[in-house]
Protein backbone atom coordinates (compact mmCIF):
# COMPACT_ATOMS: atom_id res chain seq x y z
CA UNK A 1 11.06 3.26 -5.23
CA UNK A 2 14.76 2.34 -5.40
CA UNK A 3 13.90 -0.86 -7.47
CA UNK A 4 11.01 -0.17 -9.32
CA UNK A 5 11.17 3.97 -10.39
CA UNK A 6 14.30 5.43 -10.13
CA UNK A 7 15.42 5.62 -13.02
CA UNK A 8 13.27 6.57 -15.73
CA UNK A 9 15.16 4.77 -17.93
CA UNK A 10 14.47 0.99 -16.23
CA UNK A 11 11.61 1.21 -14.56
CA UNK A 12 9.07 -2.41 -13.58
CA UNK A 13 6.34 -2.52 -16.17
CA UNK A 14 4.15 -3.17 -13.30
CA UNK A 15 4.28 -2.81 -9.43
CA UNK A 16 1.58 -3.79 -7.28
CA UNK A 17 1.30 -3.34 -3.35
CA UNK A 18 -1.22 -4.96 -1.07
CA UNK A 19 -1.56 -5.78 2.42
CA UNK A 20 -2.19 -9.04 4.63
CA UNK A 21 -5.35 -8.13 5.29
CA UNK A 22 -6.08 -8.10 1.82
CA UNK A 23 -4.15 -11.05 1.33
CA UNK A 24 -6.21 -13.32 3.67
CA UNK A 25 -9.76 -12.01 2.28
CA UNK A 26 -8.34 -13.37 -1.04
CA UNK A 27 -7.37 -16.54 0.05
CA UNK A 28 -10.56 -16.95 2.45
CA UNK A 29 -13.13 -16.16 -0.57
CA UNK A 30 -11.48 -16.00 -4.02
CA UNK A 31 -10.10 -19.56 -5.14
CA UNK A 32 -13.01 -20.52 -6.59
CA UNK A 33 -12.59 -17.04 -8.75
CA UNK A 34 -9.31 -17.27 -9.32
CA UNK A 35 -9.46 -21.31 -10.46
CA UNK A 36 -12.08 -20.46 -12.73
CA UNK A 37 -10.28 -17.53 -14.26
CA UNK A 38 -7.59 -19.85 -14.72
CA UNK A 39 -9.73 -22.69 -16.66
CA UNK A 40 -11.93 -20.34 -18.50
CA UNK A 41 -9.78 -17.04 -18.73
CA UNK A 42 -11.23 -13.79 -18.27
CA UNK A 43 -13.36 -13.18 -21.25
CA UNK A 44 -14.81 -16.95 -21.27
CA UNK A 45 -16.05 -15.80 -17.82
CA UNK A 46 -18.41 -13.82 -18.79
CA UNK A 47 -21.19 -15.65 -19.20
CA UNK A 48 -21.37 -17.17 -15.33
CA UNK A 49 -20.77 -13.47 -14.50
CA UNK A 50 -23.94 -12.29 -16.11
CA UNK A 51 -25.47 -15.56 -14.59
CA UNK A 52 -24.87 -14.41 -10.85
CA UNK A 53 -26.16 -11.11 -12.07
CA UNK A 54 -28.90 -12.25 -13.02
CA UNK A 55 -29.69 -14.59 -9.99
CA UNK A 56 -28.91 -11.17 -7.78
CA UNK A 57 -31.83 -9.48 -9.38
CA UNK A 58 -34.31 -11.97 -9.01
CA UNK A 59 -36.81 -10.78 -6.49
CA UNK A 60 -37.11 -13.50 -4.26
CA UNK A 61 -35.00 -13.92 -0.63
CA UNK A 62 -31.62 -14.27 -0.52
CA UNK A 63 -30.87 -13.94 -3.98
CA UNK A 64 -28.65 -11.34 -3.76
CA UNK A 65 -26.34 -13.11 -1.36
CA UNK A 66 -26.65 -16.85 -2.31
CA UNK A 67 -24.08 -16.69 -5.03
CA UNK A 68 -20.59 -15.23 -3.21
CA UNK A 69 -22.63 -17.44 0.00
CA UNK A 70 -21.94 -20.29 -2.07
CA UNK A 71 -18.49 -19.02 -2.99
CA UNK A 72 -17.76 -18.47 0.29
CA UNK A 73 -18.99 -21.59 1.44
CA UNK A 74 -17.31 -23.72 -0.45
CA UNK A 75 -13.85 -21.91 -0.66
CA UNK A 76 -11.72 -24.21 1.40
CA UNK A 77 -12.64 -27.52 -1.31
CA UNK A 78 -9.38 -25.98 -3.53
CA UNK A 79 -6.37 -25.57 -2.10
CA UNK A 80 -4.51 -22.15 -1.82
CA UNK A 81 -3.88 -20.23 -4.74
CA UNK A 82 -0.37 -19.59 -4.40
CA UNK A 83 2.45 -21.51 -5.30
CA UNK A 84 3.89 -22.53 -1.91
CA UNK A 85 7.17 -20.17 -2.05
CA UNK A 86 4.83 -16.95 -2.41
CA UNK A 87 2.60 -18.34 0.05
CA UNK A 88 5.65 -19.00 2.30
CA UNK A 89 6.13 -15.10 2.07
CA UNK A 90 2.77 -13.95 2.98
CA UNK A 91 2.67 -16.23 6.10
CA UNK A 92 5.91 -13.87 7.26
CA UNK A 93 5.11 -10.70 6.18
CA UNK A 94 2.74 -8.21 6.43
CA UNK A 95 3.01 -6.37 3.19
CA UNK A 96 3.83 -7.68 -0.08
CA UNK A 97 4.54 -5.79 -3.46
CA UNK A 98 4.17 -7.77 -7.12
CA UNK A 99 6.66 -6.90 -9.23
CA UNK A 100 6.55 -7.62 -13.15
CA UNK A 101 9.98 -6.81 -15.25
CA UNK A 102 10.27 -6.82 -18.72
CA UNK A 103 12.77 -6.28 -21.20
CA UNK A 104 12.19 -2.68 -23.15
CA UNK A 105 15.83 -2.56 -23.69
CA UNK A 106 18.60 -4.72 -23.21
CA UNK A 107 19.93 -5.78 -20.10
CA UNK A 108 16.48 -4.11 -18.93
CA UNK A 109 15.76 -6.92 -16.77
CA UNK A 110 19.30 -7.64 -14.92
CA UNK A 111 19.19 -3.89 -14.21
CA UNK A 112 15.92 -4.84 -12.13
CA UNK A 113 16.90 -7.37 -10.41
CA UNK A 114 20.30 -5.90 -9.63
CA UNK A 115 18.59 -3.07 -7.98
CA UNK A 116 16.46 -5.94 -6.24
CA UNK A 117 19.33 -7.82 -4.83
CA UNK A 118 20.83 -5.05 -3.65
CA UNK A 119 17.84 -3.62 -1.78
CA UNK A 120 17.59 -7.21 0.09
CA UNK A 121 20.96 -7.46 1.14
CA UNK A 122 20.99 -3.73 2.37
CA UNK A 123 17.38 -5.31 4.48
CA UNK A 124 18.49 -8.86 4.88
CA UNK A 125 15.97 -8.99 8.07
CA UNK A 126 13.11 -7.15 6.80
CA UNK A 127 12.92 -7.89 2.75
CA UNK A 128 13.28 -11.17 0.95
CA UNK A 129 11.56 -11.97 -2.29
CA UNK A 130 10.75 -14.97 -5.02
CA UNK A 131 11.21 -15.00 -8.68
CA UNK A 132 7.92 -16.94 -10.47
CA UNK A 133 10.89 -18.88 -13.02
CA UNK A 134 7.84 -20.40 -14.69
CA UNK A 135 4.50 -19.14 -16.40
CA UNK A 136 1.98 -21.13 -13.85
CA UNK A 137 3.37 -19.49 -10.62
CA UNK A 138 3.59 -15.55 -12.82
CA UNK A 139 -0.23 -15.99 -13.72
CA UNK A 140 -0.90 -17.30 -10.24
CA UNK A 141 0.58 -14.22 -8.66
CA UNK A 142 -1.49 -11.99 -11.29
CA UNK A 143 -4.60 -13.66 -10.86
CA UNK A 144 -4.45 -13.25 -7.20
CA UNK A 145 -3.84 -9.86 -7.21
CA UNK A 146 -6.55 -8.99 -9.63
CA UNK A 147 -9.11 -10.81 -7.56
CA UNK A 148 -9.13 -8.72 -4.82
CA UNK A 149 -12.26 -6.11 -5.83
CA UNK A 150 -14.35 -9.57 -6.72
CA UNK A 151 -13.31 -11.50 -3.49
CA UNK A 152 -13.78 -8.90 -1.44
CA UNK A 153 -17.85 -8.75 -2.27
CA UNK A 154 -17.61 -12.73 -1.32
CA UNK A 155 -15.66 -11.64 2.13
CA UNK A 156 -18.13 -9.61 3.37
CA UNK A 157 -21.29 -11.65 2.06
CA UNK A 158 -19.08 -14.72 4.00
CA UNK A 159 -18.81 -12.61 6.94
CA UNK A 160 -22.26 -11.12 7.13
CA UNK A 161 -20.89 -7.39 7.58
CA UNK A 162 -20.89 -4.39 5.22
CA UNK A 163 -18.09 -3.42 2.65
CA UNK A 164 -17.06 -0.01 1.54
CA UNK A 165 -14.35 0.05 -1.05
CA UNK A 166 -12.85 3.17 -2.52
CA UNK A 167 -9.87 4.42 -4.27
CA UNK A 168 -7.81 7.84 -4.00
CA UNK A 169 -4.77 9.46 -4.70
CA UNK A 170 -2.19 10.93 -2.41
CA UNK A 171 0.48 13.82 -2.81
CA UNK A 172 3.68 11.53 -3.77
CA UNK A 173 5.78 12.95 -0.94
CA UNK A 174 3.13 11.39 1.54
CA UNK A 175 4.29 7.87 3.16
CA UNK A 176 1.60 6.98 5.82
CA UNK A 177 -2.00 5.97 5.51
CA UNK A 178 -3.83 8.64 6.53
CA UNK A 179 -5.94 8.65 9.50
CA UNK A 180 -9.32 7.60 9.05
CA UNK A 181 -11.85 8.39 11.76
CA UNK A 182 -12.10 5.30 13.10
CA UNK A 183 -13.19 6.29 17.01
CA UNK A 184 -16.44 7.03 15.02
CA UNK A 185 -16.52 4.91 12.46
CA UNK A 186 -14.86 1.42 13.58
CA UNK A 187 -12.89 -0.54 10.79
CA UNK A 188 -13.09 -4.26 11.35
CA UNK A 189 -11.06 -5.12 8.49
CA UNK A 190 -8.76 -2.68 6.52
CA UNK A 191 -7.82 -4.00 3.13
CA UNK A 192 -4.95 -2.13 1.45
CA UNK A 193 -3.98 -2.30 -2.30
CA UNK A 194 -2.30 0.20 -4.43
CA UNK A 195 -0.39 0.71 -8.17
CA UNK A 196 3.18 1.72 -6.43
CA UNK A 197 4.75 5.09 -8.08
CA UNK A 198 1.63 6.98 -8.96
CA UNK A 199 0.13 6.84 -5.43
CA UNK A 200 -3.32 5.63 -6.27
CA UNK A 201 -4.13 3.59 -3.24
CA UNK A 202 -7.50 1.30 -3.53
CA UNK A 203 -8.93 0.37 0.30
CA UNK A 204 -12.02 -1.83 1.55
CA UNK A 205 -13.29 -1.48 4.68
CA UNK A 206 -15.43 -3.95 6.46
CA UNK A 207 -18.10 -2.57 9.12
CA UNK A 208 -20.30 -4.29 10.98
CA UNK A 209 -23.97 -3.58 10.52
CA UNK A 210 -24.40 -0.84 13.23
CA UNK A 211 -22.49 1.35 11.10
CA UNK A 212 -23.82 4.15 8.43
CA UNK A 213 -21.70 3.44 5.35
CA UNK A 214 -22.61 6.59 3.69
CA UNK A 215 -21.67 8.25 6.47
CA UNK A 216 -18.77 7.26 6.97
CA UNK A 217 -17.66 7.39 3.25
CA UNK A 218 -17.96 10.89 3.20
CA UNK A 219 -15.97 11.38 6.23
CA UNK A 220 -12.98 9.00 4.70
CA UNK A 221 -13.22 11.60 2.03
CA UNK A 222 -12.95 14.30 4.13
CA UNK A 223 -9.82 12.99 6.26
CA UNK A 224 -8.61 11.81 2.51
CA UNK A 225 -8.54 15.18 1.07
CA UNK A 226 -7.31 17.34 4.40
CA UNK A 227 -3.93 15.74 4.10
CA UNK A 228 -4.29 17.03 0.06
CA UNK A 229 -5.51 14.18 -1.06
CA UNK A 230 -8.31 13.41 -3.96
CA UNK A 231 -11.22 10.65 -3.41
CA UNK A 232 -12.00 9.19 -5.81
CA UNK A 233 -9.09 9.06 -7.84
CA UNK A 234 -9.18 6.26 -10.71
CA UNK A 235 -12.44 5.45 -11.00
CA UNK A 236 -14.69 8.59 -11.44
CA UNK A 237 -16.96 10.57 -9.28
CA UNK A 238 -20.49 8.91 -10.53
CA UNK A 239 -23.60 10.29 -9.12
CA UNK A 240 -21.96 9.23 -5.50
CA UNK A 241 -19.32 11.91 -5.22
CA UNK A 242 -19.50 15.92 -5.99
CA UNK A 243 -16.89 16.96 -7.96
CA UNK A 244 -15.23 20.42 -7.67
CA UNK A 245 -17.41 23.58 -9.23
CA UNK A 246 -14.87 23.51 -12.28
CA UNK A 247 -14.22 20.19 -12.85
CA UNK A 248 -18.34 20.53 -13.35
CA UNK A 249 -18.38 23.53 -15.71
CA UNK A 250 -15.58 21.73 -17.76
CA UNK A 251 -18.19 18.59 -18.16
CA UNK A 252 -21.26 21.17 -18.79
CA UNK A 253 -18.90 22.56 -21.36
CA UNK A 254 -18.27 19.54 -22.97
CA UNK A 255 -21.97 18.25 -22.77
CA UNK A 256 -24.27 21.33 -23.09
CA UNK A 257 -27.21 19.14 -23.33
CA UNK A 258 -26.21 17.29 -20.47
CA UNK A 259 -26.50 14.16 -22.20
CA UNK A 260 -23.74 11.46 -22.09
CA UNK A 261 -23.63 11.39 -18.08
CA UNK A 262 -26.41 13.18 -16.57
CA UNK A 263 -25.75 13.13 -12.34
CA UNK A 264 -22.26 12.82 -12.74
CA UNK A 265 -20.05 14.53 -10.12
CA UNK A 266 -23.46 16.65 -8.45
CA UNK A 267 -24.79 18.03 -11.43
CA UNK A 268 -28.55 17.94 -12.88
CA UNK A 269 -29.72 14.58 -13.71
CA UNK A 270 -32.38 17.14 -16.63
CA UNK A 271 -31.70 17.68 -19.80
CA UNK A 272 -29.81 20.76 -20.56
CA UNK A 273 -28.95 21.15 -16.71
CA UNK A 274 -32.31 22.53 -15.87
């Protein structure tokens, strides 16, 4: 917050939090992702994205797992994805924020990474950070981070566990995770990743097989919302999630027929909401 938002004047154009946890799923299913993002780019990718779609729907065994299998698999052929300073970093540390300046105005940028130095030195044992001085190690950084929702469908395929992944928002005065109820619901992994200043935190969970996903999604979103939080947040209710009584007469308003997203949020999946 001191570096990145607070001044509204020079603010980061981007600021992006995650977690080891999250950090080692990456790195133990995505390179193969995040090299082929890097070759292709992301709208050349496209096309072997609809192909593992469309091997996922065939009916036949193990179709819908033999692609992020393979992925998995075959991970450890490419080296890691980081350039070897940021990789230095995660090795130490257990949470990591990507930081992306720009220059709106002038002297935008040495405003930034004033604020930065000084933060460090005030936390010379707890803080240190690494500049990307060239464009390889920046899209590196990027890449990784944006491969997390991807990877993470590799990670638990790999592992041969379930994923849940969701995303809420929290009141901005709150700074813990909230409790979850684990003693009910054990989390064998706990992947954390967030867009830092708005609050919007995005988690994966892995459980292992005994557990009822459902179930315990709807209890996340319980212990989510009694601390005044909202789940979900960023992405939409879909037909998963009911969404507060007027947040649904807004959309019936909107949509009398109830045509453009019939289900949405709890209501009628019928025409006209009958």
């Amino acid at each position: 917050r001191e570096v990145c938002i607070s001044s509204p004047e020079k603010m980061a154009k981007s600021c992006e939090y995650i977690n080891k946890a999250t950090y080692d799923a990456v790195d133990q299913s995505g390179r193969i992702l995040i090299k082929m993002i890097e070759l292709l780019g992301m709208m050349n990718l496209e096309p072997l994205w609809n192909l593992k779609l469309f091997i996922e729907s065939v009916p036949v065994p193990f179709s819908t797992i033999i692609c992020d299998k393979f992925l998995w698999w075959f991970n450890n052929i490419l080296p890691k994805s980081l350039p070897p300073e940021l990789q230095k970093l995660t090795d130490e540390f257990d949470h990591h924020m990507l930081m992306e300046f720009a220059e709106y105005s002038d002297g935008e940028i040495e405003h930034l990474m004033s604020r930065l130095k000084k933060f460090q030195s005030q936390h010379p044992e707890t803080v240190r950070f690494h500049v990307c001085e060239d464009p390889w190690s920046a899209q590196r950084a990027m890449l990784f981070r944006f491969a997390v929702a991807p990877a993470f469908r590799t990670y638990c395929i790999g592992l041969g566990q379930q994923g849940l992944s969701i995303d809420y928002a929290l009141p901005k005065t709150f700074t813990k995770y909230p409790s979850l109820p684990e003693a009910k619901y054990p989390i064998m992994h706990r992947l954390v990743y967030s867009h830092f200043g708005c609050n919007v935190y995005h988690e994966d969970f892995v459980f292992d097989n005994k557990t009822d996903v459902h179930d315990a999604k709807m209890a996340i979103k319980k212990a989510v919302e009694a601390v005044g939080g909202k789940l979900p947040a960023e992405h939409g209710h879909g037909t998963e999630y009911h969404a507060p009584m007027d947040t649904q007469k807004r959309w019936m308003k909107a949509d009398p027929s109830n045509t453009m997203n019939p289900g949405v949020g709890g209501t009628s999946f019928k025409k006209n909401y009958l």
